[in-house]
Protein backbone atom coordinates (compact mmCIF):
# COMPACT_ATOMS: atom_id res chain seq x y z
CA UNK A 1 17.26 208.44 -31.43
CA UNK A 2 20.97 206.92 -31.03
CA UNK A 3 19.93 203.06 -30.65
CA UNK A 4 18.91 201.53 -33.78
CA UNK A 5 15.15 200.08 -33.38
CA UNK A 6 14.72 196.35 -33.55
CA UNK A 7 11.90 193.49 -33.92
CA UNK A 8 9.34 194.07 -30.45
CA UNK A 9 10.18 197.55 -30.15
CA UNK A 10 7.44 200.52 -30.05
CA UNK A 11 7.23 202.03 -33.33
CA UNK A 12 7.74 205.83 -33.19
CA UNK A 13 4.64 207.74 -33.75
CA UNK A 14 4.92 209.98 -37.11
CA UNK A 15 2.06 212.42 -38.49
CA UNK A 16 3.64 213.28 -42.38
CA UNK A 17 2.22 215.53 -45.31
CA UNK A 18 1.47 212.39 -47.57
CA UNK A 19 0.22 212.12 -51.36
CA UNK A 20 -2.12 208.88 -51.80
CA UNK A 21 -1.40 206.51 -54.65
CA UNK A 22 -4.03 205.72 -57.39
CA UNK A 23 -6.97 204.24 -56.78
CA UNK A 24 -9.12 201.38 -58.51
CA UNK A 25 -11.45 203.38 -60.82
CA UNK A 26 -9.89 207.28 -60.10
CA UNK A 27 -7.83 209.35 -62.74
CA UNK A 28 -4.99 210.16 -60.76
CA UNK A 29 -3.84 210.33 -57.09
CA UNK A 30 -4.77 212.87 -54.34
CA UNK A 31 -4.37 216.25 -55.85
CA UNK A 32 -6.36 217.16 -52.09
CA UNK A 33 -4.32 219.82 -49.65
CA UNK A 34 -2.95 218.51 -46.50
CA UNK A 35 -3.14 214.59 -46.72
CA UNK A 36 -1.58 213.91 -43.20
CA UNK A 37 -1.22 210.14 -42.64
CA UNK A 38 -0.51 209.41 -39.31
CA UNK A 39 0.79 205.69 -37.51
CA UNK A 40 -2.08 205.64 -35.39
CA UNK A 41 -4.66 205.97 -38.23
CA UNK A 42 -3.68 201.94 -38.49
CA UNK A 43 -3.84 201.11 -34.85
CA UNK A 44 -6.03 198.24 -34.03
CA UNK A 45 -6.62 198.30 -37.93
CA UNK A 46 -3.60 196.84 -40.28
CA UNK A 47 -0.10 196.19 -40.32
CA UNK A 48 2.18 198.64 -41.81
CA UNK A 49 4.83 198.33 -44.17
CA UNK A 50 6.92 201.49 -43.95
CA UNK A 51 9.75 201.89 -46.62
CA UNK A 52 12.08 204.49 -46.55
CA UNK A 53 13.92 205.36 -49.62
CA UNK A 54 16.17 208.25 -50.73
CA UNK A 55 14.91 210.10 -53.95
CA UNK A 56 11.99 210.37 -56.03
CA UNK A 57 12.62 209.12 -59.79
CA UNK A 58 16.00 207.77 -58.98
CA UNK A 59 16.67 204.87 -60.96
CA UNK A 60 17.34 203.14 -57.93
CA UNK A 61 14.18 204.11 -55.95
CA UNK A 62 12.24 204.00 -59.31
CA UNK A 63 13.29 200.18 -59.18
CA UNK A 64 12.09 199.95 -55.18
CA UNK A 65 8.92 201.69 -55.44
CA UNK A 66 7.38 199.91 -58.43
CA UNK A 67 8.51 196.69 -57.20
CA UNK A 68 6.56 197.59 -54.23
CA UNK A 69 3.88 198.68 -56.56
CA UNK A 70 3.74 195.16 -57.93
CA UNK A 71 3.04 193.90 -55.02
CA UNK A 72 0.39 196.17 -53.02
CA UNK A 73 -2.94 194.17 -54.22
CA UNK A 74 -1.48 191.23 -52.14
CA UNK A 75 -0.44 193.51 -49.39
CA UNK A 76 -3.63 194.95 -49.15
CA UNK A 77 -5.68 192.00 -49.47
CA UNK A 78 -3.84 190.79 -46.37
CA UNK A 79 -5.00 193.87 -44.22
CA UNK A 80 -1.57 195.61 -44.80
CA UNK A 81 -1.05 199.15 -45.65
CA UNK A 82 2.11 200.46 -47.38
CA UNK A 83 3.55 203.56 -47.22
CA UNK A 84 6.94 205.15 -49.08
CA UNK A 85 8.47 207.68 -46.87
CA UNK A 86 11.56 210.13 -48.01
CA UNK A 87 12.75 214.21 -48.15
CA UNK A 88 11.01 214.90 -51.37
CA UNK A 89 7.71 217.05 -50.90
CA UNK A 90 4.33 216.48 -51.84
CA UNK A 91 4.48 217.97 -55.36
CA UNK A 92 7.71 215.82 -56.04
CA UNK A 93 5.81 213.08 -54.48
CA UNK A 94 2.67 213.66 -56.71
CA UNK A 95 4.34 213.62 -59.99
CA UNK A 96 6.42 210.51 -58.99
CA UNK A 97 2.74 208.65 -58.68
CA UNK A 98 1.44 210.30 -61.72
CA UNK A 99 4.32 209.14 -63.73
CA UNK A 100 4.48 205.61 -62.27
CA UNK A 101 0.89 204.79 -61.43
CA UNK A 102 2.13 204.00 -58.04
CA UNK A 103 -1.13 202.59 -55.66
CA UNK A 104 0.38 203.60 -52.74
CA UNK A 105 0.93 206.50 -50.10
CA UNK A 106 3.95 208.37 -49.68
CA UNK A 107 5.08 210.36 -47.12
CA UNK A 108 6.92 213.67 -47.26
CA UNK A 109 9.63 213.83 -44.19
CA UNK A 110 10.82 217.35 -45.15
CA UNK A 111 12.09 218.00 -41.95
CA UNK A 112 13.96 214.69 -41.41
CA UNK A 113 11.93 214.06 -38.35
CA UNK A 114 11.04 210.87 -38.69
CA UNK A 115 13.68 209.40 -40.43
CA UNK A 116 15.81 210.46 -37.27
CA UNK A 117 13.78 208.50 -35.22
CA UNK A 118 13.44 205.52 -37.14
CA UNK A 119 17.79 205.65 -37.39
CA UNK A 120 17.38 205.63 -41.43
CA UNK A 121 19.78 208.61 -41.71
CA UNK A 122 23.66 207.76 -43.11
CA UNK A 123 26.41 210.10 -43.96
CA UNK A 124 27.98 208.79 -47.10
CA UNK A 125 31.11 210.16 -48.59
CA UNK A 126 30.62 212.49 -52.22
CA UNK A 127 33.24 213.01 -53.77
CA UNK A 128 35.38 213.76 -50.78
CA UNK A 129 31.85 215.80 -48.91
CA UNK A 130 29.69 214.18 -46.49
CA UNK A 131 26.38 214.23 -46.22
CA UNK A 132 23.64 212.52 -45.25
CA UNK A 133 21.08 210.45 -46.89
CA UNK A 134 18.16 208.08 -46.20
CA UNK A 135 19.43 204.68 -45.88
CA UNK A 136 17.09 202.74 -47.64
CA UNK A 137 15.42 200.09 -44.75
CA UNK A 138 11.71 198.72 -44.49
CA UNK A 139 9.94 198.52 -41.05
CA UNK A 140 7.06 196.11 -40.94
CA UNK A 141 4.68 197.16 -37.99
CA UNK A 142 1.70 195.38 -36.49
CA UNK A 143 -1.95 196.30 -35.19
CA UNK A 144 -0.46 197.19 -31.96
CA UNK A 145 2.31 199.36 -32.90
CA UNK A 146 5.04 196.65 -32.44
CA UNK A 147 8.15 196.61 -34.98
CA UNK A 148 7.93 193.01 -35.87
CA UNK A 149 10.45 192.72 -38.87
CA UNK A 150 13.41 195.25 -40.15
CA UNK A 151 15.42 195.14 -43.60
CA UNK A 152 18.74 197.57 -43.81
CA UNK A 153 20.90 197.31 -46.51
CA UNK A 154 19.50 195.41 -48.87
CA UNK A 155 20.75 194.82 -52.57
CA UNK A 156 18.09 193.32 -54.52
CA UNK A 157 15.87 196.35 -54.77
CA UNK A 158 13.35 194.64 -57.43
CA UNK A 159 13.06 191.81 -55.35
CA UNK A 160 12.92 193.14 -52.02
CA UNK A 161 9.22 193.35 -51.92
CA UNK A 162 8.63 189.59 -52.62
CA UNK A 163 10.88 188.73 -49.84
CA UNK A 164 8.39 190.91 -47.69
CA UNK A 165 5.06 189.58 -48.64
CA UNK A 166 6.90 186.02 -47.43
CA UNK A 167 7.42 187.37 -44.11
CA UNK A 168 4.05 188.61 -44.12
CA UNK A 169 2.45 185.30 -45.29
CA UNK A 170 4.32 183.39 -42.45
CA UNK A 171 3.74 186.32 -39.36
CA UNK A 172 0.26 187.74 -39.83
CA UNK A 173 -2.20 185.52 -39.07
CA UNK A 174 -5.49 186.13 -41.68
């Protein structure tokens, strides 16, 4: 998809191999086969936070996703579901929420499907090679599918999710 989506534009559909985060009261997350989480599995039901990210572990995700982590109970006590999305697989995924107790879903985009059509893919220059990498960027989507709020490029990884759950407390009506 060459034009970048925006706030009040259809979210594209996705269907992703997906490891679920810990639960209240469980051991550890999903060891099940073939989690697929699909966008329409929340239609009608809660809004989405969808946060793409680049690497499993990194310290720089590592900072991202447990910030995120921090914040789920609110998320989710507000009808919102969130789900990590990157290239890492399943297994990576599943050891990443073992480690870091993470409460949340993530999504394996092995195939770079749906990063391409969310526009989250950037060529970066290493050390004098490109290639391409997910651009880390946070799509909040509504009941109905709409794309009500977008975040590229942000610095403040550890705070990132607080400045989310104030969008969410001023745009979703309880």
């Amino acid at each position: 998809m060459s034009d970048a989506l925006e706030v009040g534009d259809r979210a594209p559909a996705f269907e992703l191999p997906a490891v679920y985060g810990y639960k209240a009261g469980e051991t550890s997350p999903s060891a099940e086969e073939k989690v697929i989480v699909r966008l329409k599995d929340f239609q009608d039901k809660k809004w989405v936070i969808l946060s793409f990210y680049q690497q499993d572990s990194s310290p720089e995700d590592t900072r991202l996703m447990v910030g995120w982590n921090e914040w789920n109970r609110k998320f989710k006590k507000r009808e919102v579901e969130l789900l990590g999305c990157s290239w890492n697989g399943v297994n990576s995924h599943q050891q990443f929420i073992e480690i870091y107790q993470l409460g949340f879903t993530l999504m394996a985009d092995e195939y770079k499907k749906t990063t391409e059509q969310y526009g989250v893919i950037k060529e970066v220059d290493d050390l004098g090679e490109k290639r391409k990498v997910i651009e880390r960027a946070t799509f909040i989507i509504d009941k109905t599918g709409m794309i009500r709020a977008v975040w590229k490029n942000f610095d403040d990884l550890r705070n990132h999710p607080s400045a989310v759950w104030e969008f969410i407390q001023k745009e979703k009506r309880a």
